[in-house]
Structures are given as structure tokens and as C-alpha cells.
C-alpha atoms as a PDB file:
ATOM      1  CA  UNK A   1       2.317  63.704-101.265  1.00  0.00           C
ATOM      2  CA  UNK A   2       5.018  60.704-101.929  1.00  0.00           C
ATOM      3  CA  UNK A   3       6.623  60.632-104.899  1.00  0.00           C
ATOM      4  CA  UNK A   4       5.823  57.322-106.531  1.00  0.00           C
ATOM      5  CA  UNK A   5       7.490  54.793-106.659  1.00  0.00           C
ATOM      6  CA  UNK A   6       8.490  54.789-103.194  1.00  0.00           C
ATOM      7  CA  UNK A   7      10.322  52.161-101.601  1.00  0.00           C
ATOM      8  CA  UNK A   8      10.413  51.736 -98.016  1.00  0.00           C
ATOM      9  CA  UNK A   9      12.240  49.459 -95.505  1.00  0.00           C
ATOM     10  CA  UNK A  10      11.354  48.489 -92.135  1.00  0.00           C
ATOM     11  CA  UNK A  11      14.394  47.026 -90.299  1.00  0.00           C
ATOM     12  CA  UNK A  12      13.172  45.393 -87.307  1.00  0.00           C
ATOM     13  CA  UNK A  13      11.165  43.621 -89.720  1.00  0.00           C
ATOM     14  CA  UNK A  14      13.223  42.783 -92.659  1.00  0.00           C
ATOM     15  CA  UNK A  15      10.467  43.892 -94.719  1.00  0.00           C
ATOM     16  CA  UNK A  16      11.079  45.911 -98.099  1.00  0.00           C
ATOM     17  CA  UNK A  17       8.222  47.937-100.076  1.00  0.00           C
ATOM     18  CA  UNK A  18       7.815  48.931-102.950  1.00  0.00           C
ATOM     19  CA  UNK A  19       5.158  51.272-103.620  1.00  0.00           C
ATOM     20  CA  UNK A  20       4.453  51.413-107.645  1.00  0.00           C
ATOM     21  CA  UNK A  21       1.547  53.417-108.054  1.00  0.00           C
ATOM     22  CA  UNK A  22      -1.072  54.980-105.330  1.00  0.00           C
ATOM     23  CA  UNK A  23      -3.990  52.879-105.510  1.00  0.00           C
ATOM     24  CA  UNK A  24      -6.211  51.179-102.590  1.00  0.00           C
ATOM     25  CA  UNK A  25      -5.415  47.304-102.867  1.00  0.00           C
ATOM     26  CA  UNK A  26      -7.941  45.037-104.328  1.00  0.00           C
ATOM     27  CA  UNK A  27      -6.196  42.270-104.026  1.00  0.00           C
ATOM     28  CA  UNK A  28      -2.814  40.203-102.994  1.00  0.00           C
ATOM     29  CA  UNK A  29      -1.118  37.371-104.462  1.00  0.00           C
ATOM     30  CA  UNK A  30       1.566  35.685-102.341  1.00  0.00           C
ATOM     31  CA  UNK A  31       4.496  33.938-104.773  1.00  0.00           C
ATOM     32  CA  UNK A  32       5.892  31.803-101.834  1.00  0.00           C
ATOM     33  CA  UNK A  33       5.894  32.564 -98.064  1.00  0.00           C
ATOM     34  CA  UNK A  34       8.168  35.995 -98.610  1.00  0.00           C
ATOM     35  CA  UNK A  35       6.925  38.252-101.418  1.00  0.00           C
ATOM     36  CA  UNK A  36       3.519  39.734-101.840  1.00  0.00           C
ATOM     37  CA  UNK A  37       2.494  41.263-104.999  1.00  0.00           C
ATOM     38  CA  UNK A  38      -0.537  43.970-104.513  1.00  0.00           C
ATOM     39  CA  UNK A  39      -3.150  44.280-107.387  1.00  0.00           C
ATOM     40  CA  UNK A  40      -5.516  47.220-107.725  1.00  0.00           C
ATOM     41  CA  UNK A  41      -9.118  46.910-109.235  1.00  0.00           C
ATOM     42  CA  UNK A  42      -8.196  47.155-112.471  1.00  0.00           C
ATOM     43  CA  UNK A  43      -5.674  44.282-112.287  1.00  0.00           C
ATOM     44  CA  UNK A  44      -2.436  46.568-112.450  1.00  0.00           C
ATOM     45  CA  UNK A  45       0.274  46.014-109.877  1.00  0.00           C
ATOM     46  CA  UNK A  46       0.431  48.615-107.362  1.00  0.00           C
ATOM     47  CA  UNK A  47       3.386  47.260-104.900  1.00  0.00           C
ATOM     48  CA  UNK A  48       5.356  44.548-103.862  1.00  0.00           C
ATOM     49  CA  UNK A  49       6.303  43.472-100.072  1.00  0.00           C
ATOM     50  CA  UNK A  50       9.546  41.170 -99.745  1.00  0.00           C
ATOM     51  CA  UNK A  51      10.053  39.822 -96.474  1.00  0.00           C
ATOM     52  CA  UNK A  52      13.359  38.674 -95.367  1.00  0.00           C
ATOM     53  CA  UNK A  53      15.110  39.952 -97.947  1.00  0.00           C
ATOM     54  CA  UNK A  54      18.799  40.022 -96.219  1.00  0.00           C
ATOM     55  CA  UNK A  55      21.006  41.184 -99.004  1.00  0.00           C
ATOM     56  CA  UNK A  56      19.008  40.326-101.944  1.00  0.00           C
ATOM     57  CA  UNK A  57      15.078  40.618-103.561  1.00  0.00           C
ATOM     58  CA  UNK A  58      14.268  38.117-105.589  1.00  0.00           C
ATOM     59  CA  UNK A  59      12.276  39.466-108.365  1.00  0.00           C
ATOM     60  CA  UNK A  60      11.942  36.247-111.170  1.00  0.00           C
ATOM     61  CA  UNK A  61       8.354  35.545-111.882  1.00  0.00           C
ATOM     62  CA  UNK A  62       6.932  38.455-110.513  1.00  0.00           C
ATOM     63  CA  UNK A  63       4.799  40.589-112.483  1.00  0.00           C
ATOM     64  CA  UNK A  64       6.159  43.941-113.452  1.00  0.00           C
ATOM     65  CA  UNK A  65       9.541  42.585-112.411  1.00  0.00           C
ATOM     66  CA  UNK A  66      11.342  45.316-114.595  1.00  0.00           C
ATOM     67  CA  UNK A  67       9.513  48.451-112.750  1.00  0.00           C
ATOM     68  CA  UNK A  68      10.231  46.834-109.651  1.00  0.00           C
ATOM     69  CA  UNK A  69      13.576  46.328-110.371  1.00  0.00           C
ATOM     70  CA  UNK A  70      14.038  49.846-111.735  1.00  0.00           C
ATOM     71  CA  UNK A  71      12.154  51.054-108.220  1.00  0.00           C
ATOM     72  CA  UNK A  72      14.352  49.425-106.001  1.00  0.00           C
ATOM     73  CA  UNK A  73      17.652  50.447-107.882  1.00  0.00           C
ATOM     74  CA  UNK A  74      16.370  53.989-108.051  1.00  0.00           C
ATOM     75  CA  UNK A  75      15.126  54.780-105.361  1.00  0.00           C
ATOM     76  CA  UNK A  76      16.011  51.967-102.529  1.00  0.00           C
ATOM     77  CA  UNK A  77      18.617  53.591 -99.539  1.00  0.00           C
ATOM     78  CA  UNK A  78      19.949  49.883 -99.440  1.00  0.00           C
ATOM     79  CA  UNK A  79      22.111  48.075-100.965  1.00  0.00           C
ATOM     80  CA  UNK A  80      20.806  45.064-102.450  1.00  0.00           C
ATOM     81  CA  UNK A  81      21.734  42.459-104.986  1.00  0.00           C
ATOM     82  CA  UNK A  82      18.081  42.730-107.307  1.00  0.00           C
ATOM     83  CA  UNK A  83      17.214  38.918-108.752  1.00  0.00           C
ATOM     84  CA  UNK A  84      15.670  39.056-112.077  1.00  0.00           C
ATOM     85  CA  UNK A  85      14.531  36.697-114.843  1.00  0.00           C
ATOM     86  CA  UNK A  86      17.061  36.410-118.270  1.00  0.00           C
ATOM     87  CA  UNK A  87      16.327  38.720-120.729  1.00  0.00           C
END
């Protein structure tokens, strides 16, 4: 059993994951060609793919941008510079 959230980087891809809650996905919503936001059936946000992300995931305008952000800084093995919207 994974211990949620989970965040999970493939290299040869450049692809970062961020795995919020463990639900089947209903739905996705792409917010430009390089991030992915995954919706379960009751509308909440379940995960996030960023693809490309280099040194830096850019989080403004995303839904449930402060639980991703949290995810990634907890529990993400790289080092990344996390974009978010002011406060």
C-alpha cells in the first residue's frame, strides 16, 4: 500500500507525478501541452502529471495548487524550484 501522496519521477521521460489521493480517474484536464490534472468521479483532484519539468513545476492555475505544492516539497527526491500563484 503507497502512502499517499506519492510523487514519482520517471527520468527518461521527464515526467513528474503526483499522486494526491487513490482514486480510479474519471477524467483529465490538460492546462497547456505539459501538465495534466486528474479528476475522480466526484470532481476532486486525484493527481497531477508535469511533463518536462527540467528544474521547475509550474503550479499557477492549477487546482489544488497548495496540496500539490506541499506534495512535491514533501515528499519529491528532486530538487525543484515549485511555481505557485501570489498569495
Amino acid at each position: 500500500m503507497t502512502t499517499l501522496p506519492s510523487v514519482t519521477f520517471n527520468e527518461p521521460g521527464d515526467i513528474l507525478y503526483v499522486e494526491l489521493e487513490e482514486s480510479s480517474v474519471a477524467k483529465t484536464r490538460a492546462y497547456g501541452d505539459d501538465r495534466l490534472v486528474d479528476f475522480g468521479s466526484d470532481g476532486q483532484v486525484i493527481g497531477a502529471e508535469f511533463i518536462g519539468i527540467a528544474s521547475s513545476v509550474d503550479l499557477r492555475g492549477l487546482p489544488e495548487s497548495e496540496r500539490l505544492r506541499d506534495a512535491i516539497t514533501s515528499r519529491g527526491n528532486r530538487k525543484l524550484a515549485v511555481l505557485v500563484d501570489p498569495v
